[in-house]
C-alpha atoms as a PDB file:
ATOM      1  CA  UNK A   1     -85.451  91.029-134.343  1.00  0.00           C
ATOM      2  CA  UNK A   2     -82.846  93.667-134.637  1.00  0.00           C
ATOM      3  CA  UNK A   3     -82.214  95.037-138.272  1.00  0.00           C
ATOM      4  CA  UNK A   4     -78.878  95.169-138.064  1.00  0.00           C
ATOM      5  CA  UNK A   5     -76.029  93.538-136.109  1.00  0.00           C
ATOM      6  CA  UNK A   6     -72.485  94.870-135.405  1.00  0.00           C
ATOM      7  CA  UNK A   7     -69.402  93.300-136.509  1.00  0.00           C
ATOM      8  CA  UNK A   8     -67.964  91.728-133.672  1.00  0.00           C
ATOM      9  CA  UNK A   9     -64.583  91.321-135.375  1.00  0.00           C
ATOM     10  CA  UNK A  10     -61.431  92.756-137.895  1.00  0.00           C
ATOM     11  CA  UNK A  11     -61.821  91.631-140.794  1.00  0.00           C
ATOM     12  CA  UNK A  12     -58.739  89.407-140.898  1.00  0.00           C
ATOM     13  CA  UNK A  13     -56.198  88.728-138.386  1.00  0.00           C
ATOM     14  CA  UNK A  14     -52.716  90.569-137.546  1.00  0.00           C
ATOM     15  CA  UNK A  15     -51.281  87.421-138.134  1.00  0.00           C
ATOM     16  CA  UNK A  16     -52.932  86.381-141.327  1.00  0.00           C
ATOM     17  CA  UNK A  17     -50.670  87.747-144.396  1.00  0.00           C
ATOM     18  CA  UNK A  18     -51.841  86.341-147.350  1.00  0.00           C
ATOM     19  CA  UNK A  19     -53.506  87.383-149.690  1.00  0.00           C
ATOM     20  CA  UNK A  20     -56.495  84.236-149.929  1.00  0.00           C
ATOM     21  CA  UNK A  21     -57.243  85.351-146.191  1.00  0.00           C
ATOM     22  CA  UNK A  22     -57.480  88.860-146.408  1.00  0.00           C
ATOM     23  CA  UNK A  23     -59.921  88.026-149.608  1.00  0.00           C
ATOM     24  CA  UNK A  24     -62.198  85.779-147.705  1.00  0.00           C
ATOM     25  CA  UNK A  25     -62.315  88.473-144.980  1.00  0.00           C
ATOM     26  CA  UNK A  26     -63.334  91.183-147.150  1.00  0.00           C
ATOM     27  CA  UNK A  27     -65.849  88.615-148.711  1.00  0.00           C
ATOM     28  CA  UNK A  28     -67.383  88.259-144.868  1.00  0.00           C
ATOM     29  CA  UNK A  29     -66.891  92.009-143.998  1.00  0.00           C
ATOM     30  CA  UNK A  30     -69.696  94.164-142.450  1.00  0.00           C
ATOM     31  CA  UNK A  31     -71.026  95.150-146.246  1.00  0.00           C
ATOM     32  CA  UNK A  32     -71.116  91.677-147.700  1.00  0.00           C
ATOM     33  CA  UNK A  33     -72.175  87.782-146.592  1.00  0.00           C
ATOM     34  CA  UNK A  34     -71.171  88.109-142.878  1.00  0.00           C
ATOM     35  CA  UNK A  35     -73.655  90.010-141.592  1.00  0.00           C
ATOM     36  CA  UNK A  36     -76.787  88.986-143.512  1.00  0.00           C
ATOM     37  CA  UNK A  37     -75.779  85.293-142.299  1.00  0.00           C
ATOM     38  CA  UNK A  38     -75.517  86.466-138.794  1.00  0.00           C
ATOM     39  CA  UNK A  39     -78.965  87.622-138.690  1.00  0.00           C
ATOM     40  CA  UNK A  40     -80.622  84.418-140.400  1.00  0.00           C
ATOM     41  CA  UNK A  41     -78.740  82.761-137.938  1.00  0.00           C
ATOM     42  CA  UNK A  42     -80.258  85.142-135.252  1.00  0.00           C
ATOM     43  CA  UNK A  43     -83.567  84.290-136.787  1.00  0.00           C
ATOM     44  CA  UNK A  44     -83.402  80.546-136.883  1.00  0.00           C
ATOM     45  CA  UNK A  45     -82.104  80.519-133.473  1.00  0.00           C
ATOM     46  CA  UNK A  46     -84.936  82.769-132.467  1.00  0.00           C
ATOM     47  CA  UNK A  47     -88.120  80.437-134.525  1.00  0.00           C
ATOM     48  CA  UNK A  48     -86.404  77.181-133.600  1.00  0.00           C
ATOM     49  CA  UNK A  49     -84.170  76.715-130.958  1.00  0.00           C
ATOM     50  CA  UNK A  50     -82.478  75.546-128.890  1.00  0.00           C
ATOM     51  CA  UNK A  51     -80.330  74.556-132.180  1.00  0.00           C
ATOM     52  CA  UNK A  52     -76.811  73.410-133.156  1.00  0.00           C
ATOM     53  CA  UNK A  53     -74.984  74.694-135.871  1.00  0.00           C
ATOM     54  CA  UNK A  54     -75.692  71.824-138.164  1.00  0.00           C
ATOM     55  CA  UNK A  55     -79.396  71.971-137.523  1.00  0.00           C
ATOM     56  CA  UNK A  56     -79.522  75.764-138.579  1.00  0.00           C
ATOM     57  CA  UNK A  57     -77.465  74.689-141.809  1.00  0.00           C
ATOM     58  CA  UNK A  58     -80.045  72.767-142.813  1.00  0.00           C
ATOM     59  CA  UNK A  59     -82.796  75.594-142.305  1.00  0.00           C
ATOM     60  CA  UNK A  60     -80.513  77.492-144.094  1.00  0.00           C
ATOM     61  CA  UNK A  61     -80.415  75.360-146.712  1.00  0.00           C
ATOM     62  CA  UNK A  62     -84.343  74.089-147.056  1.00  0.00           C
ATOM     63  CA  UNK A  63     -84.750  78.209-147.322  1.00  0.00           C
ATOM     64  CA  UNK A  64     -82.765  78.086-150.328  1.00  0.00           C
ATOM     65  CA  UNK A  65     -79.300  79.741-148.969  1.00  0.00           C
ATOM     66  CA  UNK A  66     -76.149  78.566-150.270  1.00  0.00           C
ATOM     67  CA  UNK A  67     -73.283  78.117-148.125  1.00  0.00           C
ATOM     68  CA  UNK A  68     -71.645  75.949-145.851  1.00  0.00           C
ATOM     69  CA  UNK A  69     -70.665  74.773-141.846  1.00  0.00           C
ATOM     70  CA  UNK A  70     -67.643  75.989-141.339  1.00  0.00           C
ATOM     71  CA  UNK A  71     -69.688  79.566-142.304  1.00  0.00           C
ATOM     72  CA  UNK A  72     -72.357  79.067-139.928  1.00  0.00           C
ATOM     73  CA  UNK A  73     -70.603  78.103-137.093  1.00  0.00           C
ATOM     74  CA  UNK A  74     -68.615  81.374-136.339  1.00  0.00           C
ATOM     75  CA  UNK A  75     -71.527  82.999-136.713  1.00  0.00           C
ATOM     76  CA  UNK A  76     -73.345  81.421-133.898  1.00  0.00           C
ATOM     77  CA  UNK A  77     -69.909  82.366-132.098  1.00  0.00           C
ATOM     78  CA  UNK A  78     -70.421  86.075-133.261  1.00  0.00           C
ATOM     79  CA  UNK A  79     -73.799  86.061-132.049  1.00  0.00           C
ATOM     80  CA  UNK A  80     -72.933  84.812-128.381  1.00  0.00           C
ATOM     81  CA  UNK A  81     -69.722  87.153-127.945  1.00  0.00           C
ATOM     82  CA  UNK A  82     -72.585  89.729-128.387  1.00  0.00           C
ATOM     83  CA  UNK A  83     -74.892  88.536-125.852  1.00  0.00           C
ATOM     84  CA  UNK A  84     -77.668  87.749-128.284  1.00  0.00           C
ATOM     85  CA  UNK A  85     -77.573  83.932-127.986  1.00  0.00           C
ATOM     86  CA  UNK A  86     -76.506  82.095-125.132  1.00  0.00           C
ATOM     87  CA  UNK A  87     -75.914  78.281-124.039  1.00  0.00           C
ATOM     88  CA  UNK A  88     -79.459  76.703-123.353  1.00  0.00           C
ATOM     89  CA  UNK A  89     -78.028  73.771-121.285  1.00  0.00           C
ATOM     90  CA  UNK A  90     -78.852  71.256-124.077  1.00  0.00           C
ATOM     91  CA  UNK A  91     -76.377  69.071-125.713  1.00  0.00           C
ATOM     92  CA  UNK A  92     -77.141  67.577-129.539  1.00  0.00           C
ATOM     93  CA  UNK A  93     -74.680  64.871-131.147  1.00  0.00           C
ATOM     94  CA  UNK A  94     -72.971  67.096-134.221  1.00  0.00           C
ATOM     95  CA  UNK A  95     -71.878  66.324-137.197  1.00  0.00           C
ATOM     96  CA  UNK A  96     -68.292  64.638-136.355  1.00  0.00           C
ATOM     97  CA  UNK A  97     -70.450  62.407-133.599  1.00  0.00           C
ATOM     98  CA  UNK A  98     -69.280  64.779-130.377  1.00  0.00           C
ATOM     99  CA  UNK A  99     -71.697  66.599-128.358  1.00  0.00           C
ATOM    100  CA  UNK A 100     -72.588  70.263-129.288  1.00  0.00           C
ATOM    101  CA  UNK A 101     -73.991  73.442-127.841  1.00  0.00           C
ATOM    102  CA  UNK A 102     -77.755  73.714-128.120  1.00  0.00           C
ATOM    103  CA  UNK A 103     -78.041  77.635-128.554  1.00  0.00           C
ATOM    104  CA  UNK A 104     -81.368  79.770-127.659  1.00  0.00           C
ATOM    105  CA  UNK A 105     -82.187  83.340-127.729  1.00  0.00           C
ATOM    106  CA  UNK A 106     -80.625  85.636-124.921  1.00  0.00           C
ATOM    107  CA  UNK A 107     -83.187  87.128-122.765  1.00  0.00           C
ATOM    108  CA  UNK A 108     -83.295  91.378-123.066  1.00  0.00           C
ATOM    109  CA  UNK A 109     -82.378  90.760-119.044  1.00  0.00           C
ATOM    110  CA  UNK A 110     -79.495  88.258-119.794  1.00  0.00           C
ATOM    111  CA  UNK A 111     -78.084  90.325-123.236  1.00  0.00           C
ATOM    112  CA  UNK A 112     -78.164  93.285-120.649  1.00  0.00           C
ATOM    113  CA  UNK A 113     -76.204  91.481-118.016  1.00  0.00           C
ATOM    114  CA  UNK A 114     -73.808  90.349-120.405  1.00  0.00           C
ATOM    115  CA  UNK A 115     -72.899  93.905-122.195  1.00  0.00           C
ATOM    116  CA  UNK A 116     -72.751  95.104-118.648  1.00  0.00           C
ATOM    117  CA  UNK A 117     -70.342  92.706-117.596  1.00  0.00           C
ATOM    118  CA  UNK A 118     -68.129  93.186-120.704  1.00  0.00           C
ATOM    119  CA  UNK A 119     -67.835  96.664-120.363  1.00  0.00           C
ATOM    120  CA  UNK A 120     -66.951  96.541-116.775  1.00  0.00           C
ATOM    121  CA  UNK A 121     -64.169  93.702-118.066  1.00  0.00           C
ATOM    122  CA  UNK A 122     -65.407  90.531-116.176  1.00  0.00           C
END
């Protein structure tokens, strides 16, 4: 697995003002929870998926880390706007009883196809 993963994102949006959002965006940025999250999501995607979000939560949890959903979720987001996970095809009933996205690893070939395509703007 890769050491360490880029941050995808600013820390807080334009249109975000206050001052509770910019503090939980420097509480995710690149030197704090966000990207050491990321990359035991990587991992638990790699070891055991296809996986929803709710099924790495509670990996994350059994392993003793604290935190919640709506923190592992936008990871797995992170991790597929950077070609490292992608849709396996697979559909698991989440948490709120609607079907969700069972990710797996990205092949090196797909990952490559998918930063090529980026930067090319597709």
């Amino acid at each position: 697995m890769m050491d360490a993963l880029p941050n995808p994102h600013p820390l807080w949006r334009k249109s975000s003002t206050g001052e509770t959002a910019r503090d939980a965006a420097r509480a995710m940025a690149p030197d704090h929870k966000a990207p050491t999250l990321r990359k035991r999501v990587l991992d638990i995607v790699a070891e055991h998926g296809p996986i929803i979000p709710e099924r790495a939560l509670a990996r994350l949890r059994n392993d003793g880390v604290s935190t919640v959903l709506t923190s592992v979720r936008p990871r797995f987001s992170e991790l597929a706007r950077m070609g490292l996970i992608v849709d396996s095809g697979q559909r698991e009933r989440a948490e709120g009883g609607c079907n969700a996205i069972a990710w797996r690893l990205a092949t090196p070939e797909e990952t490559a196809a998918y930063l090529a395509a980026r930067e090319a703007g597709q």
